[in-house]
Structures are given as C-alpha cells and as structure tokens.
N, C-alpha and C. Protein backbone atom coordinates (compact mmCIF):
# COMPACT_ATOMS: atom_id res chain seq x y z
N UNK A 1 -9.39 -30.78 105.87
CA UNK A 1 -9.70 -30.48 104.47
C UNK A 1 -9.23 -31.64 103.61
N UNK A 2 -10.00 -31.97 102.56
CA UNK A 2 -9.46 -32.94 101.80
C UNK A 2 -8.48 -32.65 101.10
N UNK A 3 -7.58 -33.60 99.96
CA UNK A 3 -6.99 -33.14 99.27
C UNK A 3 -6.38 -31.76 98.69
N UNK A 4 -6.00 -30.63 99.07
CA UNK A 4 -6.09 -29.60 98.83
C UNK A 4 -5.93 -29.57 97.29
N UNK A 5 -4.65 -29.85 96.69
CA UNK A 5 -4.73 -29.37 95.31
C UNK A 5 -5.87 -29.77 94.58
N UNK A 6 -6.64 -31.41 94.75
CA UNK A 6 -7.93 -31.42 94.43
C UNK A 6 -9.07 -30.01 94.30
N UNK A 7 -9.10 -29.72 95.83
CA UNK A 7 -10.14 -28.42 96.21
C UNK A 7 -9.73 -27.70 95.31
N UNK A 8 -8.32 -26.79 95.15
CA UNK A 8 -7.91 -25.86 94.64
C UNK A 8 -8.04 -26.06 92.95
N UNK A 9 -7.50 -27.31 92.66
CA UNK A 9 -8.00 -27.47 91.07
C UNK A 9 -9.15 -27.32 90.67
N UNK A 10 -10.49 -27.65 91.87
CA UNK A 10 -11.64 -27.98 91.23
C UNK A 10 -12.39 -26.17 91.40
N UNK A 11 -11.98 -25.63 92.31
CA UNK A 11 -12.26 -24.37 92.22
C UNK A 11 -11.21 -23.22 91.09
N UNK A 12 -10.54 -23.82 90.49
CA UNK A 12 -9.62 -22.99 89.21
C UNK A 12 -10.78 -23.66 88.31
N UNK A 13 -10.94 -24.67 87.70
CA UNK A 13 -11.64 -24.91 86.70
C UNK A 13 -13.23 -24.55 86.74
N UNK A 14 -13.84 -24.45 87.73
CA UNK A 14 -14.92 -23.88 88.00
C UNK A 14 -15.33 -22.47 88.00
N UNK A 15 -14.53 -21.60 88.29
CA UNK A 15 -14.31 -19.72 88.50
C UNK A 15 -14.78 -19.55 86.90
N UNK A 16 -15.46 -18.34 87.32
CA UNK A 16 -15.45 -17.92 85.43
C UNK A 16 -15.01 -17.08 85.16
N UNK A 17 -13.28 -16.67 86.02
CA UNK A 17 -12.39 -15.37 85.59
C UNK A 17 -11.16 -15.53 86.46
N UNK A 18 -10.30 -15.55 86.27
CA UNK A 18 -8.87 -15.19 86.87
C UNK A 18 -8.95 -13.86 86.86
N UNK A 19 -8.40 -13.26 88.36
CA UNK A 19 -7.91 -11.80 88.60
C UNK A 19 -6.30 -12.18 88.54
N UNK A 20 -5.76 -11.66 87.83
CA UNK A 20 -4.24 -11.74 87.65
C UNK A 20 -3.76 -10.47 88.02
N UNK A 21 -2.33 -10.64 88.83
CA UNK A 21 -2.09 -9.47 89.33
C UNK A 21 -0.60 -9.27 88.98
N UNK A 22 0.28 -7.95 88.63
CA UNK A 22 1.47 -7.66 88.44
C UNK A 22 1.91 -6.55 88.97
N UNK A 23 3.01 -6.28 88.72
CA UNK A 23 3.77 -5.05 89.25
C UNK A 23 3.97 -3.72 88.56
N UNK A 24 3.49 -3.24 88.10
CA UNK A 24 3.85 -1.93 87.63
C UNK A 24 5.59 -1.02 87.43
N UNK A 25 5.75 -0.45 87.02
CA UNK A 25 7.48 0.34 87.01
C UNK A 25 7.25 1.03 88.25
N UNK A 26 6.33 1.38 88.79
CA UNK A 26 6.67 2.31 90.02
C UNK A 26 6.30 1.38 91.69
N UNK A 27 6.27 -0.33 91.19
CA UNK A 27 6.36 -1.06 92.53
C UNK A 27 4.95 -1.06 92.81
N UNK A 28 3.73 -0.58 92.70
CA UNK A 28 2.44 -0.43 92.65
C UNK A 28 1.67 -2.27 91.69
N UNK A 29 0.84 -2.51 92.72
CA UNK A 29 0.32 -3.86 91.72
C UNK A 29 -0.87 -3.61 90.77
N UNK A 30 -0.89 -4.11 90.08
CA UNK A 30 -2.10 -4.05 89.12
C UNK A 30 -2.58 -5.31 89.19
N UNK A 31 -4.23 -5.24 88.78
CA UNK A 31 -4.93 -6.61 88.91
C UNK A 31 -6.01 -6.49 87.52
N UNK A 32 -5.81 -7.66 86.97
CA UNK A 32 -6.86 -7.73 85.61
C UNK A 32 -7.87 -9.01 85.77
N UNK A 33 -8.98 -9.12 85.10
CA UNK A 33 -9.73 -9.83 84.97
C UNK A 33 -9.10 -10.49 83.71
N UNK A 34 -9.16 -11.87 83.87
CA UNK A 34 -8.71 -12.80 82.62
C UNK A 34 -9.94 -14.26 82.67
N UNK A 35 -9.89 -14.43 81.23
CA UNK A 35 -10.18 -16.15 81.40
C UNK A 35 -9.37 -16.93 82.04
N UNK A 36 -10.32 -17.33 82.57
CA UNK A 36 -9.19 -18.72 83.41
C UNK A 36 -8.47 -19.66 82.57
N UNK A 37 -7.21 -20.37 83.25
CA UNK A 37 -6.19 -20.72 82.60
C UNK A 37 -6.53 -21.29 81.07
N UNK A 38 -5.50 -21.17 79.97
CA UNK A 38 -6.10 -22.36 78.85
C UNK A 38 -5.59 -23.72 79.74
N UNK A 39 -4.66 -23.90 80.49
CA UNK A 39 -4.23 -24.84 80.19
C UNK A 39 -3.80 -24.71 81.89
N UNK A 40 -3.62 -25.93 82.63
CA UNK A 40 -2.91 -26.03 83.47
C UNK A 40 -2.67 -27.36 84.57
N UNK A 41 -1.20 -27.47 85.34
CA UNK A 41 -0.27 -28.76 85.69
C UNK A 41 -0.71 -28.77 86.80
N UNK A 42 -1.74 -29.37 87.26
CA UNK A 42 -2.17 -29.67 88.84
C UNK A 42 -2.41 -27.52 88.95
N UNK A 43 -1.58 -27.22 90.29
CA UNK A 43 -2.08 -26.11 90.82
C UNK A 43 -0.94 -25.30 91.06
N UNK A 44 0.26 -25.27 90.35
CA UNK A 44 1.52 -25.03 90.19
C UNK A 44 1.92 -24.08 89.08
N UNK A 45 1.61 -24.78 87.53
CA UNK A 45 1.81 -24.35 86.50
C UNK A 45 0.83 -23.90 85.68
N UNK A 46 0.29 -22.46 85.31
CA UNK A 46 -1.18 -22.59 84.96
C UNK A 46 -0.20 -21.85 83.69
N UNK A 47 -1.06 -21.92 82.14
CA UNK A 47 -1.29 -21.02 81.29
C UNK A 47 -2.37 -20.29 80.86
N UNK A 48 -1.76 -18.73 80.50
CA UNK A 48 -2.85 -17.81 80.34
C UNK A 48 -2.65 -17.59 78.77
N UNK A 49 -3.47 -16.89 78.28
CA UNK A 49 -3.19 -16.40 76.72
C UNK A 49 -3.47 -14.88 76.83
N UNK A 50 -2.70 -13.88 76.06
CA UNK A 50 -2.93 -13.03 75.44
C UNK A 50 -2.55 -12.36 74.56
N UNK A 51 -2.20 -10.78 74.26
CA UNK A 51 -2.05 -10.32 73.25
C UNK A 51 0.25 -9.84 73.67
N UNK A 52 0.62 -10.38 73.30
CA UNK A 52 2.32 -10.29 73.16
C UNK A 52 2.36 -8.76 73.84
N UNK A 53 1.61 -7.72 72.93
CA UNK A 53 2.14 -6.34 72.86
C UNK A 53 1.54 -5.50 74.52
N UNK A 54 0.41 -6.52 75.39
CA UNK A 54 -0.24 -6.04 76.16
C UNK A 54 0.66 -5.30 77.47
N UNK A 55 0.05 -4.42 78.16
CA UNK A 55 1.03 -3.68 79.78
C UNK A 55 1.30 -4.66 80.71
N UNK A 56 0.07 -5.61 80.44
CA UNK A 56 0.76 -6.85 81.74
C UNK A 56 1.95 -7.58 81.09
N UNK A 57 1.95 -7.92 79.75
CA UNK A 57 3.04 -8.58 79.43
C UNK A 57 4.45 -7.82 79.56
N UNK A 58 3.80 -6.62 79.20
CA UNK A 58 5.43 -5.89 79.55
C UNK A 58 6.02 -5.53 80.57
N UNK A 59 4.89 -5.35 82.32
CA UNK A 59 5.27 -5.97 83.37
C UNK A 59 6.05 -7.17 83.75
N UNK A 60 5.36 -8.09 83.71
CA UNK A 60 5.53 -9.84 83.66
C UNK A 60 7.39 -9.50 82.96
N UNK A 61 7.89 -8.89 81.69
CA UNK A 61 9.26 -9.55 81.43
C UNK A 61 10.00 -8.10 82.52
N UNK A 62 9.35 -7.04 82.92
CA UNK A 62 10.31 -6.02 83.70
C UNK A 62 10.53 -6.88 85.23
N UNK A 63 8.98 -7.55 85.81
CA UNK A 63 9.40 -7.50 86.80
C UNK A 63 8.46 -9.14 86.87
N UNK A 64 8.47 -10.01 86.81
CA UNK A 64 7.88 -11.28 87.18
C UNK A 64 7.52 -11.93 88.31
N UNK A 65 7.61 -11.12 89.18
CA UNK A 65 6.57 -11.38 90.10
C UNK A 65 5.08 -11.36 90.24
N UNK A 66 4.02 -12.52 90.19
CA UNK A 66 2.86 -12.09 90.10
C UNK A 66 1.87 -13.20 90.96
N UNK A 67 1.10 -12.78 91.07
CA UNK A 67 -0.21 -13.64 91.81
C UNK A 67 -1.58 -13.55 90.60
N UNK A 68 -2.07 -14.78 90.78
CA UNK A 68 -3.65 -15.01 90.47
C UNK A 68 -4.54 -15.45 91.86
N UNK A 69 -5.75 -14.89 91.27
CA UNK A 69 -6.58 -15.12 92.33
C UNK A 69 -8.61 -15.69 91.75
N UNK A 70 -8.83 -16.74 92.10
CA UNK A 70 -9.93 -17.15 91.64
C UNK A 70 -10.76 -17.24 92.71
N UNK A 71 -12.14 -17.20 92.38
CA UNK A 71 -13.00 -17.47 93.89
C UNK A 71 -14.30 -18.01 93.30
N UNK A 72 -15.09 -18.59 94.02
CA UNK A 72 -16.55 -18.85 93.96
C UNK A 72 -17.30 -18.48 94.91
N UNK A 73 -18.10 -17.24 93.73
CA UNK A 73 -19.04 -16.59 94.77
C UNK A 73 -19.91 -17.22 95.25
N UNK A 74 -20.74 -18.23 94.86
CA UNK A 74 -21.69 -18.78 95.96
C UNK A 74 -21.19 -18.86 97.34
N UNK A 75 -20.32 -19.65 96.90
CA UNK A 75 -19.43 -20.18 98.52
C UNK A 75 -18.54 -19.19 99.44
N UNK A 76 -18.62 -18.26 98.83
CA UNK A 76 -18.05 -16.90 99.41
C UNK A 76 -16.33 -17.34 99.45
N UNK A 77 -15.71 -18.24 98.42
CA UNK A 77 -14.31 -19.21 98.85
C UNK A 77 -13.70 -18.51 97.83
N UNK A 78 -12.57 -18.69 98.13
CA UNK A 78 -11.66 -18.09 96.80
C UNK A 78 -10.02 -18.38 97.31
N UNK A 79 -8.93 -18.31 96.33
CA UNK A 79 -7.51 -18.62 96.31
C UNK A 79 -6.73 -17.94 95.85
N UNK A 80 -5.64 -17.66 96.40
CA UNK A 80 -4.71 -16.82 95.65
C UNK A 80 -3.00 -17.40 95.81
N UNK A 81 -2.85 -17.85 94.39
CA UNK A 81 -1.85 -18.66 94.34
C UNK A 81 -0.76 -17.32 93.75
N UNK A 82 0.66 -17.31 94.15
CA UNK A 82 1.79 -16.71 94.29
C UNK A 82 2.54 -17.21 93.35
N UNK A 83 3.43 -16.40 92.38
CA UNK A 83 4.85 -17.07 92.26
C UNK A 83 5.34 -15.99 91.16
N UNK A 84 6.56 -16.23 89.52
CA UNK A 84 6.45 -15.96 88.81
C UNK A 84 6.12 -16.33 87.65
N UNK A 85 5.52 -15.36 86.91
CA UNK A 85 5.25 -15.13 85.39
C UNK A 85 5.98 -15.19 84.25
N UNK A 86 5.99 -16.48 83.45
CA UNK A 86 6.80 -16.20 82.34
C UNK A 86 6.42 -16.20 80.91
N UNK A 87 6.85 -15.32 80.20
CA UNK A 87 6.28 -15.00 78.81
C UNK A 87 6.98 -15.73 77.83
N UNK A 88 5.72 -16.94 77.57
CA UNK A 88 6.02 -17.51 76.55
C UNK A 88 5.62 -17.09 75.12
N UNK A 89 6.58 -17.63 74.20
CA UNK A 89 6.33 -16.79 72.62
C UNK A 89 6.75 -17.88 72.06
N UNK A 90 7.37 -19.45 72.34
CA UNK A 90 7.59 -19.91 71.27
C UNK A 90 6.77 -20.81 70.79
N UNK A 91 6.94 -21.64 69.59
CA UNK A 91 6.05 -22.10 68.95
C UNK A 91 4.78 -23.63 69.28
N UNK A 92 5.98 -24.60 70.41
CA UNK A 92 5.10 -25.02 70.78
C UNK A 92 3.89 -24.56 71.97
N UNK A 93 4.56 -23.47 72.89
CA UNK A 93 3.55 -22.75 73.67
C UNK A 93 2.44 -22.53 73.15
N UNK A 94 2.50 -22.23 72.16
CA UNK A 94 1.24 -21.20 71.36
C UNK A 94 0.60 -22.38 71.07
C-alpha cells in the first residue's frame, strides 16, 4: 500500500459524512452522521463543529473515548480511526 496517511487523508477529504461514534452513561456506543472534519493535522488530529449544548458533546466531556469512521462507497473502502474527543470552546478554536 502506498503511503497510508496519504490514502487515509485522501479518503477523509473525499467522504461526504463522518459517522462519529461515543459512549453513552450506560457504556452503550452511539454513532452520528456529521460533516466531515472542518479542519484537520494529517490523520491524527481532526476538527468537528457543533452545537456546545448537543448529547454527543455531553458524552465526549463524561466519557472521551470515541471513534470516527469514513468510507467510499464506490470502492466499497472505508476507515475507522480511534482515540479521544476533546471539547473545545475557546476562542481561538472557534
């Protein structure tokens, strides 16, 4: 395989949705459809945007463990990158 983070970058910027996934209070995962990243550091550091007051955000600060997952359906290919979630609020984030 070539370059992987190449592959993997060029299939994040290509997807036309992030499935983002979190943990729930009862250990159960949840998975949402999102725009793909605004913003992101090679295939490591991605940013998402949303609404402060949302259930995933209030997951993400109970329990920060989370996965995204992007794919391209033509190619039947897809990725699911691991790690944690952190909720940014300050001013240069935004």
């Amino acid at each position: 395989m070539r370059d992987f983070e190449k592959v993997i970058g060029n299939l994040i910027d290509k997807s036309g949705a992030a499935f983002v996934g979190s943990v729930d209070e009862n250990g159960f995962p949840n998975i949402k459809a999102m725009y793909t990243p605004r913003k992101r550091d090679g295939i490591r550091i991605l940013y998402f945007t949303t609404n402060t007051s949302s259930m995933r955000v209030s997951q993400y600060r109970t329990n920060p463990n989370a996965c995204v997952y992007f794919c391209d359906k033509r190619f039947f290919q897809g990725v699911m990158l691991r790690g944690v979630m952190d909720v940014l609020e300050d001013a240069e984030s935004k």
